[in-house]
Protein backbone atom coordinates (compact mmCIF):
# COMPACT_ATOMS: atom_id res chain seq x y z
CA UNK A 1 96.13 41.94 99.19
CA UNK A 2 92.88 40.28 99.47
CA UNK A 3 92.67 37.36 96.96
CA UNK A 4 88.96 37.33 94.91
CA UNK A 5 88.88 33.48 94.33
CA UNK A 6 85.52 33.80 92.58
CA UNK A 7 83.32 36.34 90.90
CA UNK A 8 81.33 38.37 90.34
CA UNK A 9 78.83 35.52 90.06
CA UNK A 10 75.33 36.15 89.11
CA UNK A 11 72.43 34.16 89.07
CA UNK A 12 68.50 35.06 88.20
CA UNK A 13 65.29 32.62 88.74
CA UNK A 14 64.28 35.29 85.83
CA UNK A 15 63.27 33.74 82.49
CA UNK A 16 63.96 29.95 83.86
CA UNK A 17 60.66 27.83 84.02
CA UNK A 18 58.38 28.36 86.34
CA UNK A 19 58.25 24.98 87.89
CA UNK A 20 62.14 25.34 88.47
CA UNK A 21 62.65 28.10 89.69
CA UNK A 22 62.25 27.60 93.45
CA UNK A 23 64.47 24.44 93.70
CA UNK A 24 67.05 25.88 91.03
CA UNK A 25 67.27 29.14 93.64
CA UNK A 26 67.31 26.68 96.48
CA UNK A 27 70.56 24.90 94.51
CA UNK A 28 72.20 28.17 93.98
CA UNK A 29 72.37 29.60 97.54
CA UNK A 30 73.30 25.96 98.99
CA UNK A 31 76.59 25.94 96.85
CA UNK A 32 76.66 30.04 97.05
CA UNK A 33 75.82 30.79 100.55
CA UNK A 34 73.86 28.11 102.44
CA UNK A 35 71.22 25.52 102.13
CA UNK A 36 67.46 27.47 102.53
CA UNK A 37 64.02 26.43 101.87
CA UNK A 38 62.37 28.53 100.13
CA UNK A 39 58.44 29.35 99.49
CA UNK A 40 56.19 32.04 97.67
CA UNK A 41 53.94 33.83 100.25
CA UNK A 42 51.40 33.60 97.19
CA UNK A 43 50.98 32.00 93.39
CA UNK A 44 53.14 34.45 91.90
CA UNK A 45 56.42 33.14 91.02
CA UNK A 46 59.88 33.99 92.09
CA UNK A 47 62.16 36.77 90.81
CA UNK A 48 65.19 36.47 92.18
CA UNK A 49 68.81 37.61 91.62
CA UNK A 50 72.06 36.78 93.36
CA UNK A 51 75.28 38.64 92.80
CA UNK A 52 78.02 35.96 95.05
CA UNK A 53 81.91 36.86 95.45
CA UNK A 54 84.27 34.82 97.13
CA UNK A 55 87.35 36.10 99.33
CA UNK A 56 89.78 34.35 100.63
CA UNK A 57 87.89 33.39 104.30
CA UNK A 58 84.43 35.04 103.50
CA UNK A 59 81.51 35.21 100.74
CA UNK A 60 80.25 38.20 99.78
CA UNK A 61 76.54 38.33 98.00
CA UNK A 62 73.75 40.97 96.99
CA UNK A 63 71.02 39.78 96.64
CA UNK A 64 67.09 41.20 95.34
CA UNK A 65 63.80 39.51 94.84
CA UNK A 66 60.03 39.42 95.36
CA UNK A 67 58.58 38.64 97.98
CA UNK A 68 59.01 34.97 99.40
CA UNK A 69 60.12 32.94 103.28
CA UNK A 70 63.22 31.01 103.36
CA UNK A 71 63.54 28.92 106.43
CA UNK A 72 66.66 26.98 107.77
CA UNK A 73 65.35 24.57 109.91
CA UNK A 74 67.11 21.60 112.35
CA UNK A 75 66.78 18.85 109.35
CA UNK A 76 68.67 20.83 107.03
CA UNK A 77 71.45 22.00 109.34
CA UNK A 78 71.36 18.66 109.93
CA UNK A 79 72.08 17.58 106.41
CA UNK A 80 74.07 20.82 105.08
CA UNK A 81 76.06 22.36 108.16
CA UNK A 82 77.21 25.34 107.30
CA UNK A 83 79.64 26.22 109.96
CA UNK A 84 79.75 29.60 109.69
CA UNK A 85 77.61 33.44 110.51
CA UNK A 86 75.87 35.37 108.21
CA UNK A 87 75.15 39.26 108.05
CA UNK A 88 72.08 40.56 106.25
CA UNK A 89 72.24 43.91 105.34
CA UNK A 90 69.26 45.03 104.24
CA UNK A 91 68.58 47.86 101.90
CA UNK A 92 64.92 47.62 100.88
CA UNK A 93 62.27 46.04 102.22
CA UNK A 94 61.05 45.19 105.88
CA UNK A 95 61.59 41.59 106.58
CA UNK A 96 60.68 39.08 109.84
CA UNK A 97 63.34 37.01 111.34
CA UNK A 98 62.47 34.43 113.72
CA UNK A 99 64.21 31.90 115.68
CA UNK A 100 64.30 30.32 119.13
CA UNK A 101 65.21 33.86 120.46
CA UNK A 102 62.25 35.57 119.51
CA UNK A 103 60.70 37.55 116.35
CA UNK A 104 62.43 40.48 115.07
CA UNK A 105 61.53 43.35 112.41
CA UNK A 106 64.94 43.98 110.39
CA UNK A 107 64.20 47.25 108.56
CA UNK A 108 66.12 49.13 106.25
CA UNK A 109 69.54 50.01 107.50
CA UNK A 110 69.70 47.82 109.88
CA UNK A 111 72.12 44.93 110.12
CA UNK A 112 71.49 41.21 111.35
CA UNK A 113 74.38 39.03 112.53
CA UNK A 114 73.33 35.16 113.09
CA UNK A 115 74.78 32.02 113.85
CA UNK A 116 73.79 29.91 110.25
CA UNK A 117 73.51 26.67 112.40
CA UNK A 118 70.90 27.96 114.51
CA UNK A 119 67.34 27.14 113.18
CA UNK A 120 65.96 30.45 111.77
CA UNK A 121 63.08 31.74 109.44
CA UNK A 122 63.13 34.81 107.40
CA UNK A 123 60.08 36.25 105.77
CA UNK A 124 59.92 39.18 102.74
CA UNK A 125 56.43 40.29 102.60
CA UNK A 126 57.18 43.15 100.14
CA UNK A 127 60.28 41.98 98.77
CA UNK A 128 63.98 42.75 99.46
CA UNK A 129 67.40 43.80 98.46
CA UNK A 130 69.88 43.23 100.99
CA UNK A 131 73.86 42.54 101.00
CA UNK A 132 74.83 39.26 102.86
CA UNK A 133 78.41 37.93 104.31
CA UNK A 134 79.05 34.58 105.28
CA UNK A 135 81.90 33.79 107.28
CA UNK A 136 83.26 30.53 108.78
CA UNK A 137 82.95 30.65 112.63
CA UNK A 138 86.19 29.75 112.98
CA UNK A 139 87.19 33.38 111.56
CA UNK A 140 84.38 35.23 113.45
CA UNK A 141 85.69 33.73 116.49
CA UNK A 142 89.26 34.77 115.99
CA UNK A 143 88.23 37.70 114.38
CA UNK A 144 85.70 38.87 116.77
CA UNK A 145 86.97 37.26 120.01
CA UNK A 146 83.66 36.07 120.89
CA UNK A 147 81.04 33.34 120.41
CA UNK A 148 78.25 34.34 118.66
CA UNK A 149 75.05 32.89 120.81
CA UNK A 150 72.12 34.85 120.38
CA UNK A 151 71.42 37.11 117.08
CA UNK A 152 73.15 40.71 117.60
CA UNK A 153 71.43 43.87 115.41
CA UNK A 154 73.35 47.04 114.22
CA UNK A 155 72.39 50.07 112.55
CA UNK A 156 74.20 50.99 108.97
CA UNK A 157 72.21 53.50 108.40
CA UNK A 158 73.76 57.33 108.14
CA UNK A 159 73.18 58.42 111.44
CA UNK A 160 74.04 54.45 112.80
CA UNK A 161 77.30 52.76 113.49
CA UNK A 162 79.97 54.01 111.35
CA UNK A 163 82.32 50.92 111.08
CA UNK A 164 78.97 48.92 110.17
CA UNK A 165 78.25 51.49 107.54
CA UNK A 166 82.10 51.06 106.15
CA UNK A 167 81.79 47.44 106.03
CA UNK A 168 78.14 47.69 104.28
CA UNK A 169 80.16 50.06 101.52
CA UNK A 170 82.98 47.31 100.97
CA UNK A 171 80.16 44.69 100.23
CA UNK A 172 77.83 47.17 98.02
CA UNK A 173 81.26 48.13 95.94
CA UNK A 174 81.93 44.79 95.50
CA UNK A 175 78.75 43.16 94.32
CA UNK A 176 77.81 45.95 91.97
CA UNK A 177 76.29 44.42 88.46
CA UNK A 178 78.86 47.09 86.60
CA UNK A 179 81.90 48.17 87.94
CA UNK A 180 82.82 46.31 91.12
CA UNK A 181 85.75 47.37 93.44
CA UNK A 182 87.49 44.32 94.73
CA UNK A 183 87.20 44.62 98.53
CA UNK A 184 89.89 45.07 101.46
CA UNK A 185 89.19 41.62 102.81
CA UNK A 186 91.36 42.39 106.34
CA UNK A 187 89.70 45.65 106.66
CA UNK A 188 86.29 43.59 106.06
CA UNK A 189 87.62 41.42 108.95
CA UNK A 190 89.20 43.93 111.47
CA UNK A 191 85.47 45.99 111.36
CA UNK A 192 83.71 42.87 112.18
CA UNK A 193 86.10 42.81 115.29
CA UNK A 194 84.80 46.17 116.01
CA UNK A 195 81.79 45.94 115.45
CA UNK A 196 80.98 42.29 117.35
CA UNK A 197 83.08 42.66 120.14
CA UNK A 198 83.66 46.80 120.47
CA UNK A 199 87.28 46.09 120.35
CA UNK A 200 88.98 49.65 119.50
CA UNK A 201 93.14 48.83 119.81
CA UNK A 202 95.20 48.31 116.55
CA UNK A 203 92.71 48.13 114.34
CA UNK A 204 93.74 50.69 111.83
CA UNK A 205 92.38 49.39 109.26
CA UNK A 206 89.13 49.29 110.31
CA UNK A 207 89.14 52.61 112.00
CA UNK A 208 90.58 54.46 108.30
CA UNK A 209 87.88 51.75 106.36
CA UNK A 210 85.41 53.45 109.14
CA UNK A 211 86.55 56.78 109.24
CA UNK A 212 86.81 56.73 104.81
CA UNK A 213 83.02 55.41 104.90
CA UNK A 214 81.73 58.40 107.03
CA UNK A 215 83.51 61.41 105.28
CA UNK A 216 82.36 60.18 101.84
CA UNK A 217 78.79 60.24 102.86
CA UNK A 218 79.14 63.74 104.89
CA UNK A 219 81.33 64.98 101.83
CA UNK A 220 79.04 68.20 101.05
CA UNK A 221 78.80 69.40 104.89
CA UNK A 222 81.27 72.51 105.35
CA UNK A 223 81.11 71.69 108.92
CA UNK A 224 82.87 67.66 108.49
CA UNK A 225 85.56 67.93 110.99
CA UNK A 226 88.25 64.93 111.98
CA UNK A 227 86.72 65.71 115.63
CA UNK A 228 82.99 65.01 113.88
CA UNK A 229 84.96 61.70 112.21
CA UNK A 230 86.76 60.87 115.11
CA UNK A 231 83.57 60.93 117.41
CA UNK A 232 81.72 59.04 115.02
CA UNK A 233 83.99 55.74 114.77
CA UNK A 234 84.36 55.67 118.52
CA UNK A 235 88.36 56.46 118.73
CA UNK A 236 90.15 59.97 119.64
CA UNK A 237 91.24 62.77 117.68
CA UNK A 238 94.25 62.00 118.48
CA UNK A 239 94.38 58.36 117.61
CA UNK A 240 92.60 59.07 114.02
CA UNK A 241 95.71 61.25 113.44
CA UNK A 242 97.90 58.98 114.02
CA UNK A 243 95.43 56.13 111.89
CA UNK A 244 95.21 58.74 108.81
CA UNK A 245 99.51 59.60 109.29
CA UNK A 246 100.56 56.11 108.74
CA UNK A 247 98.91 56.65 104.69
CA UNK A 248 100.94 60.13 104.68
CA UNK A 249 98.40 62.35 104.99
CA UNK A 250 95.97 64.15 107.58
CA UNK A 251 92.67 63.91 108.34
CA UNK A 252 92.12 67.39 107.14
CA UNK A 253 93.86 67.00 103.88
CA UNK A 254 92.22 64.12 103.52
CA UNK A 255 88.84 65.41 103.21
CA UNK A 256 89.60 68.28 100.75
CA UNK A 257 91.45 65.89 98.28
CA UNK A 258 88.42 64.44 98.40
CA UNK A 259 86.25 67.25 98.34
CA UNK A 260 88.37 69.16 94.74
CA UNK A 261 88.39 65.27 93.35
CA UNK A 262 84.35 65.75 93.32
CA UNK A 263 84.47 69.28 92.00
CA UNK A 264 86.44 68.17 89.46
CA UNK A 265 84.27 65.45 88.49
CA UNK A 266 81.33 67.50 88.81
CA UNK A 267 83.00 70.35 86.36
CA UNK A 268 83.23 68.10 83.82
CA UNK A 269 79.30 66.75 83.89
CA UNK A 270 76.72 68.61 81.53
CA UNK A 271 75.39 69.86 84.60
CA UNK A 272 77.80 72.20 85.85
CA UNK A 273 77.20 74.66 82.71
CA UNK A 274 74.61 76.22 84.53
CA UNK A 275 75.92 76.36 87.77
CA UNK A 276 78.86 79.13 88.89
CA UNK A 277 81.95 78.40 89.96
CA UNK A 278 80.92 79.72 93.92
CA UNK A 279 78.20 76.67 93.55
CA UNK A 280 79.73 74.23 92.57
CA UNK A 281 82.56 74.99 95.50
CA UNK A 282 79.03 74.93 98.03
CA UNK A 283 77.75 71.60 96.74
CA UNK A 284 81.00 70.07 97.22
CA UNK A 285 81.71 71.61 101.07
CA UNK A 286 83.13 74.58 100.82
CA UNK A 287 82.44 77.05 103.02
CA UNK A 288 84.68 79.63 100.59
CA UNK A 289 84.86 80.01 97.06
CA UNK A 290 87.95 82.08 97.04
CA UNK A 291 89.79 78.59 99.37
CA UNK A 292 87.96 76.44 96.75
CA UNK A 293 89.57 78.11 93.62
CA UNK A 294 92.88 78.36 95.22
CA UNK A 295 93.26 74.76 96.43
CA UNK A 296 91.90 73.50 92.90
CA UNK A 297 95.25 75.14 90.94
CA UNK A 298 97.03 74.15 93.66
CA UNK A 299 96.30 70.22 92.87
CA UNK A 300 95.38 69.91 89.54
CA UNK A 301 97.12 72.90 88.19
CA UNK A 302 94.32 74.60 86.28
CA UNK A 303 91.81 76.92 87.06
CA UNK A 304 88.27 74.87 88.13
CA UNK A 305 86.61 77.23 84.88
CA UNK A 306 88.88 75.58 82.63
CA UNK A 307 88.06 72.51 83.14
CA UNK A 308 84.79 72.92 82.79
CA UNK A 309 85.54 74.78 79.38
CA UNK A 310 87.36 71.86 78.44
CA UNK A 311 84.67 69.48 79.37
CA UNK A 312 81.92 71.43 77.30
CA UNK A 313 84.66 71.67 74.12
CA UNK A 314 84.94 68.02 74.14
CA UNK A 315 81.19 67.30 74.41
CA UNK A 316 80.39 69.76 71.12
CA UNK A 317 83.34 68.18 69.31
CA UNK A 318 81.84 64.71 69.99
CA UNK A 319 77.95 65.43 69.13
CA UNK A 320 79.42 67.40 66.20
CA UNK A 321 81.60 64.25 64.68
């Protein structure tokens, strides 16, 4: 069970003086993350918010702000090592990254994976949110099986690489303002094996972490298939069977526990008054209202209608007391 050490931790340049704001930032992600300089592109001043959770081997952080450069140069790896990688995930916002290797345009949905000891620069013309992990290189190396030289980029987005997707979802669960979802931290580390070194052998974890990520964002297509999953995450049929078998249950049940668990949430939302039952059973993924309405008695042991009866009964009796 992964052990959350610290955290949810939050901290905001927002409201603090002006004239501290930059060096109290620069404090923060030293102790939270790692030493940066950081500078304003212009004279506006910097909003910035940090969100930092601690596993047991890695840090997990989201983090938002206006536009600004942060720059890790040879002086201050000098003074603060950091020993360790870092993986931006970034979610809004275009943003430069430059280093010995070159000058790359990290875009939304795209993952970067760098060595924190190798001088870097990173600009935010616009702004950013992005989720970060830092991990020590001793664990990337054993985790991963390589040595990180030159900075590697992924795709998270929808249509990208599935396992980096999954491993995106454990850090956006986790660092969420309200509600977090303590992470898997040795699924976290078995899809970083994936993903850095393309390992695909007994690494179930990963591959059900993977394989969980890309149903729940394909949740609504009738056609979602464990051969559409399977093909996805890079692994057999097969193999996913066996992956999804050692939790009890198939891929294909799977995916319609998951599917009714939506309806059901959905039937008890304002919303679904106006929509029929044959609707609802489309916008969750089924292709047939008649399989919808039998497979919701069958697990919850009610008719889908009465629950959202139910739902609409509680809601009068509440506005009404």
């Amino acid at each position: 069970m992964t052990h959350v050490t610290a955290g949810p931790i939050e901290f905001s340049t927002v409201g603090l003086p002006d004239q501290e704001r930059i060096e109290l930032w620069e404090g923060h992600n030293a102790d939270a993350l790692i030493g940066l300089r950081c500078r304003t592109l212009d004279t506006s001043q910097l909003e910035a918010t940090e969100i930092n959770v601690q596993l047991d081997s890695i840090g997990l952080a989201r983090v938002v702000g206006t536009s600004h450069v942060v720059e890790r140069d040879a002086a201050l790896i000098r003074r603060r090592p950091s020993d360790s990688v870092v993986m931006y995930f970034s979610l809004v916002g275009e943003a430069f990254f430059y280093s010995e290797d070159g000058v790359r345009t990290v875009r939304p949905g795209q993952l970067l994976l760098c060595d924190a000891d190798r001088a870097f620069m990173r600009g935010f013309s616009r702004g950013l949110e992005e989720l970060v992990i830092k991990m020590p290189r001793s664990v990337f190396d054993d985790v991963a099986g390589i040595r990180l030289t030159d900075p590697m980029v992924f795709d998270f987005s929808r249509r990208g690489n599935a396992h980096a997707a999954a491993l995106a979802q454990h850090v956006n669960r986790a660092t969420r303002s309200h509600g977090p979802v303590p992470p898997d931290e040795q699924a976290m580390l078995e899809l970083v094996s994936v993903l850095a070194s393309g390992a695909r052998d007994d690494l179930n974890t990963a591959h059900r972490a993977a394989a969980k990520a890309f149903i729940a964002g394909r949740i609504c297509d009738p056609s979602l298939s464990a051969t559409k999953v399977a093909d996805a995450i890079g692994i057999s049929a097969r193999h996913l069977s066996r992956v999804f078998a050692a939790d009890g249950i198939s891929v294909p049940r799977y995916i319609l526990a998951r599917r009714l668990d939506m309806a059901r949430a959905l039937l008890q939302k304002p919303a679904a008054a106006s929509m029929t039952i044959a609707e609802i059973a489309h916008h969750c993924g089924f292709a047939s209202a008649a399989h919808f309405s039998n497979a919701f008695v069958l697990k919850f042991d009610e008719r889908a209608s009465d629950v959202r009866r139910d739902a609409a009964a509680a809601r009068a009796a509440s506005s009404a007391s």
